[in-house]
Protein backbone atom coordinates (compact mmCIF):
# COMPACT_ATOMS: atom_id res chain seq x y z
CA UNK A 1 2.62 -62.24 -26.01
CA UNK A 2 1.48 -64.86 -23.40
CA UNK A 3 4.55 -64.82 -22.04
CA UNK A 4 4.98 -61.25 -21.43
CA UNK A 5 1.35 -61.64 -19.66
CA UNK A 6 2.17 -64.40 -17.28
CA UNK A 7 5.14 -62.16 -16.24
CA UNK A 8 3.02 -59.20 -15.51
CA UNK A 9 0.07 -60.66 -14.22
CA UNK A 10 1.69 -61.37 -10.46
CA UNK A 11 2.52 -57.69 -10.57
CA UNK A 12 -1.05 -56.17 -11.87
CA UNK A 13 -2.74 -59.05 -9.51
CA UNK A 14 -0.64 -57.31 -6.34
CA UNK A 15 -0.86 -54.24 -7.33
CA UNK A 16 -4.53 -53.57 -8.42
CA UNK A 17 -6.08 -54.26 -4.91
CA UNK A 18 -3.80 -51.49 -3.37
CA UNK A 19 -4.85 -49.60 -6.47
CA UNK A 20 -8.39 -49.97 -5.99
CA UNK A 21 -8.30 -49.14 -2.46
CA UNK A 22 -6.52 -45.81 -3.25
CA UNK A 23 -9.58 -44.93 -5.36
CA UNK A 24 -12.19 -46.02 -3.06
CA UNK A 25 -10.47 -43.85 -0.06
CA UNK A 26 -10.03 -40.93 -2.43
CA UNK A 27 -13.90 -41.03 -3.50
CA UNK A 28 -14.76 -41.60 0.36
CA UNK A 29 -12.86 -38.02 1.13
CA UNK A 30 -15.02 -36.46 -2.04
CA UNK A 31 -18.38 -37.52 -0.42
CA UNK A 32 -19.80 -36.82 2.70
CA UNK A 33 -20.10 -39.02 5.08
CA UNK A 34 -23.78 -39.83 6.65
CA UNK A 35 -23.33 -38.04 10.19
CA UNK A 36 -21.40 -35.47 8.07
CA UNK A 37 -24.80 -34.88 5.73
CA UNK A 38 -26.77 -34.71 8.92
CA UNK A 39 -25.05 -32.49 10.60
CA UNK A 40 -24.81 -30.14 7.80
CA UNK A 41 -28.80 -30.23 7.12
CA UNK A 42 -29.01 -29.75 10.74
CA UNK A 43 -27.07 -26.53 10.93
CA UNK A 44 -28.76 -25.58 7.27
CA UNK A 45 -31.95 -26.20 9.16
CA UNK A 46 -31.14 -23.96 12.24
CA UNK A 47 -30.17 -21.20 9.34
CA UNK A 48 -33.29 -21.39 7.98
CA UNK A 49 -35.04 -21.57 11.09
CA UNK A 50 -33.55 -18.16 11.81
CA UNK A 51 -33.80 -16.69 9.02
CA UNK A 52 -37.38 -17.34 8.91
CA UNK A 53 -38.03 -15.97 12.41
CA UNK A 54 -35.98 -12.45 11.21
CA UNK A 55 -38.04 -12.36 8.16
CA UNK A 56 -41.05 -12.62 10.13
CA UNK A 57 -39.81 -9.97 12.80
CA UNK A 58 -39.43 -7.49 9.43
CA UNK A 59 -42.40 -8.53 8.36
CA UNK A 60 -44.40 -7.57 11.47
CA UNK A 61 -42.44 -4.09 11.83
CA UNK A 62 -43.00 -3.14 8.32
CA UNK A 63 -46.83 -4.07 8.68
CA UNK A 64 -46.94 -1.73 11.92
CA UNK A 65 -45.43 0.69 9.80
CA UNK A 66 -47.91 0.27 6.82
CA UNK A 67 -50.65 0.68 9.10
CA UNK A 68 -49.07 3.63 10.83
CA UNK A 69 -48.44 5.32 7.49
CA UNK A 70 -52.10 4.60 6.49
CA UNK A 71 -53.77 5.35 9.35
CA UNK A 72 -51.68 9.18 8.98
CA UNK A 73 -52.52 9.13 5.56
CA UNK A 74 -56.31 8.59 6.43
CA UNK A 75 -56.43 10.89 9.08
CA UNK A 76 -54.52 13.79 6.50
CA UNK A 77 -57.21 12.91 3.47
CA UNK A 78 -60.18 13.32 6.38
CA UNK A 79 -58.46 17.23 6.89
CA UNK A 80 -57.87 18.14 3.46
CA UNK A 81 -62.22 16.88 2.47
CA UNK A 82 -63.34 18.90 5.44
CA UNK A 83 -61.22 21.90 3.93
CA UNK A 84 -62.02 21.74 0.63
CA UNK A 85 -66.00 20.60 1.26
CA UNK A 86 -66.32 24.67 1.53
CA UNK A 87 -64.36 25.40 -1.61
CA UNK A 88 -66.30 27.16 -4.59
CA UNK A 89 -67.37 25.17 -7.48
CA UNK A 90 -66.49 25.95 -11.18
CA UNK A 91 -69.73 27.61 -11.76
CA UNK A 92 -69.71 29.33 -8.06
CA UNK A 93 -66.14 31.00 -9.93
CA UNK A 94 -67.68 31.07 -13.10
CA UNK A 95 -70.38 33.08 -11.60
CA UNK A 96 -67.83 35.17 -9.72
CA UNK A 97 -66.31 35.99 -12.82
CA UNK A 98 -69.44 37.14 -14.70
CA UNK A 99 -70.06 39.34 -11.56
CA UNK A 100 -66.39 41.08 -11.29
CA UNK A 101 -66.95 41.80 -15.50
CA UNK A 102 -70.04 43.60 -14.76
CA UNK A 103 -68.39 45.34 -11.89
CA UNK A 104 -65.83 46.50 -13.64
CA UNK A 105 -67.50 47.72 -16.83
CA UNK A 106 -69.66 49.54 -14.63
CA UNK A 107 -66.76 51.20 -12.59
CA UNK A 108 -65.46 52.58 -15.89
CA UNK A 109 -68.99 53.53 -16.54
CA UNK A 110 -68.54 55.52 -13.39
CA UNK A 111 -64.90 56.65 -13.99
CA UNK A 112 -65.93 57.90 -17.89
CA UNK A 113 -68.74 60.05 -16.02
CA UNK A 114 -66.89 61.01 -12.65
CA UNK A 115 -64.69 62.51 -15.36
CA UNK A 116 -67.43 64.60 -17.12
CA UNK A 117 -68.53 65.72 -14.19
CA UNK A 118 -64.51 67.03 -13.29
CA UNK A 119 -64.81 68.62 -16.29
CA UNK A 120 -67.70 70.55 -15.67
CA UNK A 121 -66.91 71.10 -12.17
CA UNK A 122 -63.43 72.58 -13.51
CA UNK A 123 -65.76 74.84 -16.17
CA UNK A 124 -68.01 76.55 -13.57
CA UNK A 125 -65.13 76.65 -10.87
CA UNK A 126 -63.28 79.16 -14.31
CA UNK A 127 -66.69 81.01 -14.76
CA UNK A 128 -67.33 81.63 -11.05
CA UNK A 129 -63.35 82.85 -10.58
CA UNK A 130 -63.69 85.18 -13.56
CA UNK A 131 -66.92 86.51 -12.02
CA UNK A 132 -65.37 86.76 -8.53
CA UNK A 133 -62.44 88.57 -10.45
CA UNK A 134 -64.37 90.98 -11.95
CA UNK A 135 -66.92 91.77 -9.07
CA UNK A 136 -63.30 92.62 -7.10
CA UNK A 137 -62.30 95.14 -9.93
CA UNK A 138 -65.52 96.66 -9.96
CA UNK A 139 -65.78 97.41 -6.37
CA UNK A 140 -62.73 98.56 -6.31
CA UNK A 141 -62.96 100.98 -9.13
C-alpha cells in the first residue's frame, strides 16, 4: 500500500496545485469583484435616486389633486347647506300635513253640501218649469 502511494504521490503533488488554481479562478468568476460591487451599488444608487425623485413628483401631483378635489368638494357642501338651510323641518311637514287633512275633510264637507244644494236647485228649477208650463197653457186656452 506504501508503495502504490509513493508512486502516486509525484502525480497528486503536480497535479493538485493546477487543481487548486482551477477552483480558486472558478470561485473568482462566481464573485464579484470589488470595482465590480461598486459599480453595481453605484448604478443601484442612481436607480434609487430616481426613483425617489419620480415618487416624489407623484406625490406632489396627487397632493395638488387632493387639494383640488377638496377644495371642489368644500365649495359643493357650502351650495348644497345654503340650499337646504331653507328646507322645511319634519314638524314644518308634519304640520303641513295636519293642515292639507283638515283641508280636505272640509272640501268634502263642501262637496257633500254643494251637492244638496244641486239637488235643491234641480227641485225648484222642476217646480218653476211646471209652473211656467202651465201658466203657458192657461194663457193660451
Amino acid at each position: 500500500m506504501m508503495a502504490l502511494i509513493k508512486d502516486w504521490v509525484w502525480l497528486v503533488t503536480a497535479i493538485g496545485p493546477f487543481l487548486l488554481g482551477i477552483g480558486l479562478l472558478y470561485l473568482r468568476s462566481q464573485f464579484p469583484t470589488k470595482v465590480e460591487h461598486a459599480a453595481a451599488a453605484e448604478t443601484l444608487r442612481a436607480e434609487h435616486a430616481k426613483a425617489t425623485g419620480d415618487l416624489k413628483k407623484s406625490i406632489t401631483e396627487l397632493t395638488a389633486q387632493v387639494e383640488e378635489r377638496r377644495s371642489d368638494t368644500d365649495r359643493r357642501l357650502i351650495h348644497l347647506e345654503a340650499v337646504t338651510e331653507h328646507l322645511p323641518t319634519r314638524s314644518d311637514i308634519a304640520a303641513l300635513d295636519r293642515r292639507m287633512s283638515d283641508v280636505e275633510r272640509q272640501s268634502a264637507v263642501t262637496a257633500e253640501t254643494v251637492r244638496g244644494v244641486e239637488r235643491i236647485v234641480a227641485k225648484v228649477d222642476r217646480t218653476v218649469e211646471m209652473v211656467l208650463a202651465n201658466q203657458i197653457q192657461d194663457a193660451r186656452s
